[in-house]
N, C-alpha and C. Protein backbone atom coordinates (compact mmCIF):
# COMPACT_ATOMS: atom_id res chain seq x y z
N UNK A 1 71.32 79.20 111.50
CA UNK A 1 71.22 78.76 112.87
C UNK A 1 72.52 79.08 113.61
N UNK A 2 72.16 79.64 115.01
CA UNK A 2 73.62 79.65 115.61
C UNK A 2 74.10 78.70 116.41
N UNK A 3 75.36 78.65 116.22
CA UNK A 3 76.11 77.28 116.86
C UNK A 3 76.89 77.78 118.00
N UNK A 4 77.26 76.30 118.77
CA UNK A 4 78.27 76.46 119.77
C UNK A 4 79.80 76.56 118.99
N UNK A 5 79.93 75.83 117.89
CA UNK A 5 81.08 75.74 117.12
C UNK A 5 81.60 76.24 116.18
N UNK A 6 82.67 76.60 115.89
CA UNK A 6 83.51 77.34 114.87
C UNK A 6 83.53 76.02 113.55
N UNK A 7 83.82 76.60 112.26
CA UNK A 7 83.71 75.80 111.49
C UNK A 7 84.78 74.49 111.37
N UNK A 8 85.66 74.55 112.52
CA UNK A 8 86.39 73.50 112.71
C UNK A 8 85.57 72.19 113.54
N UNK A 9 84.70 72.87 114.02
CA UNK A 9 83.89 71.64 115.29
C UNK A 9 84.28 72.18 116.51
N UNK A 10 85.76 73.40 116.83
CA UNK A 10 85.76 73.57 117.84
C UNK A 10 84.97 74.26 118.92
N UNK A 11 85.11 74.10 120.02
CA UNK A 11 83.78 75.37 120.87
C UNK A 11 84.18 76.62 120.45
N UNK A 12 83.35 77.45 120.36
CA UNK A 12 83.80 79.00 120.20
C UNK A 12 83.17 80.13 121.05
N UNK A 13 83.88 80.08 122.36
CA UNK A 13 83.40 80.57 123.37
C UNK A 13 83.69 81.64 123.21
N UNK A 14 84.81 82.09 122.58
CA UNK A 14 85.23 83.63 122.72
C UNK A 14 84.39 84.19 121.69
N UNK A 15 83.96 83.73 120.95
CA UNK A 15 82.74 84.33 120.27
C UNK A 15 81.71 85.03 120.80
N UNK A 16 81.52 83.70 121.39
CA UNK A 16 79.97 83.97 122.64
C UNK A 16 80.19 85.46 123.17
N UNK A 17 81.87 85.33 124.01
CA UNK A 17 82.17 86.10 125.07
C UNK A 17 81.79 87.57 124.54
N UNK A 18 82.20 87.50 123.43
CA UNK A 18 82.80 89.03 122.63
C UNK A 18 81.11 89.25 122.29
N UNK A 19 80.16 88.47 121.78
CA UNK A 19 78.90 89.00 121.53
C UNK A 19 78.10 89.44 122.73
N UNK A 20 78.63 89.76 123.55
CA UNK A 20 77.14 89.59 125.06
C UNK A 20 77.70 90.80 125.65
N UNK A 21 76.70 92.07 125.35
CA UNK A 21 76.56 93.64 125.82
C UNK A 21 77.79 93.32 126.92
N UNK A 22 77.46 92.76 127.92
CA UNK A 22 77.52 92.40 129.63
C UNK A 22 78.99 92.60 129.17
N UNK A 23 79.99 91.53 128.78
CA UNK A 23 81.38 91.61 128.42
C UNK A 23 81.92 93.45 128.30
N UNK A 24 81.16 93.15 126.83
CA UNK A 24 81.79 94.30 126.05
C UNK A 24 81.49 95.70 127.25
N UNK A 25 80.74 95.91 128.25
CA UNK A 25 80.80 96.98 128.76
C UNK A 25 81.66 97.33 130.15
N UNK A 26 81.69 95.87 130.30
CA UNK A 26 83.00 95.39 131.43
C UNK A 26 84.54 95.53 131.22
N UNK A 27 84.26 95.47 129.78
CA UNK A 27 85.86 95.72 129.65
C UNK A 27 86.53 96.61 128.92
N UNK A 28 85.21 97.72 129.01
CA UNK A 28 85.22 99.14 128.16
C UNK A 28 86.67 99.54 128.73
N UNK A 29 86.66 100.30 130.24
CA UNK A 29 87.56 100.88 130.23
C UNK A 29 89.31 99.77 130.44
N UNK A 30 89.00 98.63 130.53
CA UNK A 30 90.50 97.51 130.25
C UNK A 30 90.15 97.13 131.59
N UNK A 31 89.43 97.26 132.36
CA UNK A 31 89.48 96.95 134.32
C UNK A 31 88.13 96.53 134.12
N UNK A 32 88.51 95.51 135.14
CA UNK A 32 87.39 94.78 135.50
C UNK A 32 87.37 94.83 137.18
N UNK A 33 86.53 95.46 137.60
CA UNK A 33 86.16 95.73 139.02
C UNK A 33 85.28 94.42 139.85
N UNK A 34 85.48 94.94 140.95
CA UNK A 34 85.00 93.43 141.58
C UNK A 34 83.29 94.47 141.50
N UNK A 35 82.68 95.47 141.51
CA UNK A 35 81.41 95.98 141.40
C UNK A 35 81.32 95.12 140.23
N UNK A 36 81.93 95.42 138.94
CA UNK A 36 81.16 94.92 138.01
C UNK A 36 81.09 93.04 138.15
N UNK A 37 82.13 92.53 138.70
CA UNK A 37 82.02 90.80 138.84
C UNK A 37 80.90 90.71 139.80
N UNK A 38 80.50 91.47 140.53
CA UNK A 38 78.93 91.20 141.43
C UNK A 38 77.92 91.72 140.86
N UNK A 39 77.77 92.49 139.61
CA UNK A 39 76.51 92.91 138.52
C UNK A 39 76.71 91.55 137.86
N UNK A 40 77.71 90.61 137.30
CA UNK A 40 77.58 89.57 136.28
C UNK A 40 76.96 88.32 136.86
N UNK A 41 77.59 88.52 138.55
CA UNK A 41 77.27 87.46 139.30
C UNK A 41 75.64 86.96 139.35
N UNK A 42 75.45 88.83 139.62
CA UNK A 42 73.65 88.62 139.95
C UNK A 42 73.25 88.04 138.75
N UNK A 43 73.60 88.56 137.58
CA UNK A 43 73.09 88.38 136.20
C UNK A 43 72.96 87.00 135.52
N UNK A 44 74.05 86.30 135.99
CA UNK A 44 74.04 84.90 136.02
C UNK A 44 73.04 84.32 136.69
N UNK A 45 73.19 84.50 138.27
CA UNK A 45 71.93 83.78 138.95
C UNK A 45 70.42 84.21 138.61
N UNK A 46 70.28 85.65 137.82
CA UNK A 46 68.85 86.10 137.43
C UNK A 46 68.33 85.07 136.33
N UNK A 47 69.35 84.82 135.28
CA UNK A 47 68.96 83.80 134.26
C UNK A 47 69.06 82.44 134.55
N UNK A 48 69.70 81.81 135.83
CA UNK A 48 69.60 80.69 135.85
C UNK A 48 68.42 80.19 136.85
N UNK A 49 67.49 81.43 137.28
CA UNK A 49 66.46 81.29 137.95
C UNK A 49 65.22 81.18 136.97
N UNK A 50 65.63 82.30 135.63
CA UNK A 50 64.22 82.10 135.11
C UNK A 50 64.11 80.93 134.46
N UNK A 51 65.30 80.44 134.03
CA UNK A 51 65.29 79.20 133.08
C UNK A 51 64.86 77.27 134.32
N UNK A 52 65.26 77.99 135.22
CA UNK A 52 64.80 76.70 136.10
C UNK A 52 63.45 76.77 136.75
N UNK A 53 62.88 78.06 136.26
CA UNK A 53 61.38 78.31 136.63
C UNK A 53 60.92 77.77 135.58
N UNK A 54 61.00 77.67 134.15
CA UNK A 54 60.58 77.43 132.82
C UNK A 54 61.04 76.08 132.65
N UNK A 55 62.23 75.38 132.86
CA UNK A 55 62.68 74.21 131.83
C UNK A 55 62.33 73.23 132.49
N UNK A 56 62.35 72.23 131.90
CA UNK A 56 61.74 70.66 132.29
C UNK A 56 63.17 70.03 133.50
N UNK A 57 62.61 69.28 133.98
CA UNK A 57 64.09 68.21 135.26
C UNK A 57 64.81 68.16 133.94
N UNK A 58 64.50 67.39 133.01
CA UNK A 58 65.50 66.96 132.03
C UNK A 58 66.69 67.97 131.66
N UNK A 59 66.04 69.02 131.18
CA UNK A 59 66.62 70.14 130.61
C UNK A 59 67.34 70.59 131.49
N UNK A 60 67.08 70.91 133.47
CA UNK A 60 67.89 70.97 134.05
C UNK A 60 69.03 70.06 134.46
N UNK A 61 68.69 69.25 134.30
CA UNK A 61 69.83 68.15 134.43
C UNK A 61 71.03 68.54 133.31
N UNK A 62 70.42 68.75 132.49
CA UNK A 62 71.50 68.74 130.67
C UNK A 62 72.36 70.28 131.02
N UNK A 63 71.79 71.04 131.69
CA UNK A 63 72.27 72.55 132.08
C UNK A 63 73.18 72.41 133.21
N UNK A 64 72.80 72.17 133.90
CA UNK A 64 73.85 71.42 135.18
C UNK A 64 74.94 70.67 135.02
N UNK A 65 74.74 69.22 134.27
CA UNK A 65 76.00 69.25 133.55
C UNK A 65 77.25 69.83 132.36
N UNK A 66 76.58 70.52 132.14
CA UNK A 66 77.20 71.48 131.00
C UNK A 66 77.79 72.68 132.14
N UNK A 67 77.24 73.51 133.08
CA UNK A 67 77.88 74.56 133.73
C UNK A 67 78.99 73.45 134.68
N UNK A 68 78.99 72.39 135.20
CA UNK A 68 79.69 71.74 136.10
C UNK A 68 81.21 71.77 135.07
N UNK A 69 81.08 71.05 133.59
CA UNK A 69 81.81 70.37 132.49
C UNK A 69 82.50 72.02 132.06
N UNK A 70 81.76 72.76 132.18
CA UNK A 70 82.50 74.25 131.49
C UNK A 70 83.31 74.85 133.17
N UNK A 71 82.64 75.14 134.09
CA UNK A 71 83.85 74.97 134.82
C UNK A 71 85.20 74.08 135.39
N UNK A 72 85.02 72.64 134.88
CA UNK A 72 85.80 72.03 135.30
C UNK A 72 87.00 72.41 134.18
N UNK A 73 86.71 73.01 133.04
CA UNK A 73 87.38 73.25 131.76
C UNK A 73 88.01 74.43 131.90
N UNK A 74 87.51 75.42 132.82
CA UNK A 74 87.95 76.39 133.07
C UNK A 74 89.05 76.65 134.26
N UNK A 75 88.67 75.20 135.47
CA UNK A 75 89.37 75.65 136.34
C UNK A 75 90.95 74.64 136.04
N UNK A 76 90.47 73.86 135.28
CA UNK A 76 91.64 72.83 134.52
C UNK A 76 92.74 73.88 133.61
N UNK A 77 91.89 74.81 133.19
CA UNK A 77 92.44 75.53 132.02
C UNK A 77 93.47 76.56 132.70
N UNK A 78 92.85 76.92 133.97
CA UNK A 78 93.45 77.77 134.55
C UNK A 78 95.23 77.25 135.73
N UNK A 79 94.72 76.15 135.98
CA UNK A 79 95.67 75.32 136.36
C UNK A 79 96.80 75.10 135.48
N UNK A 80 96.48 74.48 133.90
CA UNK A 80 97.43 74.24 133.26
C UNK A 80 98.69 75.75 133.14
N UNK A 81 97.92 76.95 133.10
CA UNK A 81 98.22 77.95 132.71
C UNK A 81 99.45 78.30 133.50
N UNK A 82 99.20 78.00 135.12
CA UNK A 82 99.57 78.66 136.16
C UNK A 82 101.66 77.35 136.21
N UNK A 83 101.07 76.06 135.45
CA UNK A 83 101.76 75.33 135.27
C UNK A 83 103.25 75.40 134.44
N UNK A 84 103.07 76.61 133.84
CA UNK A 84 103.92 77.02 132.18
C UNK A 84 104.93 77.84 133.08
């Protein structure tokens, strides 16, 4: 079964990151273009349309808080960074 977690319990996002075509072809040549951040953009909103066409309130609710909780982690993360 695949997990969110590394065998420590921690999240292992860079896992995720590094498995998903989308990444790996974005950062073929080391640049990341704002063309390609508006192909990921759409790509994001394409899957978060089919899945809210398909999933139950519940399930959207549980998805919603999880994208709210992963950006707040991200924009926290990015803050601390800018802090050093």
């Amino acid at each position: 079964m695949k997990t969110f977690f590394d065998e420590d319990g921690n999240l292992d996002i860079d896992e995720l990151i590094i498995e998903q075509p989308s990444f790996l072809k974005m950062i073929e040549d080391g640049v990341v273009t704002e063309d390609e951040l508006q192909v990921q953009s759409r790509r994001v909103i394409a899957c978060l349309k089919v899945f809210e066409a398909t999933a139950t309130e519940e399930q959207i609710d549980c998805v919603r808080e999880l994208l709210a909780e992963i950006s707040v982690l991200i924009a926290a993360r990015n803050l601390y960074e800018k802090q050093k």
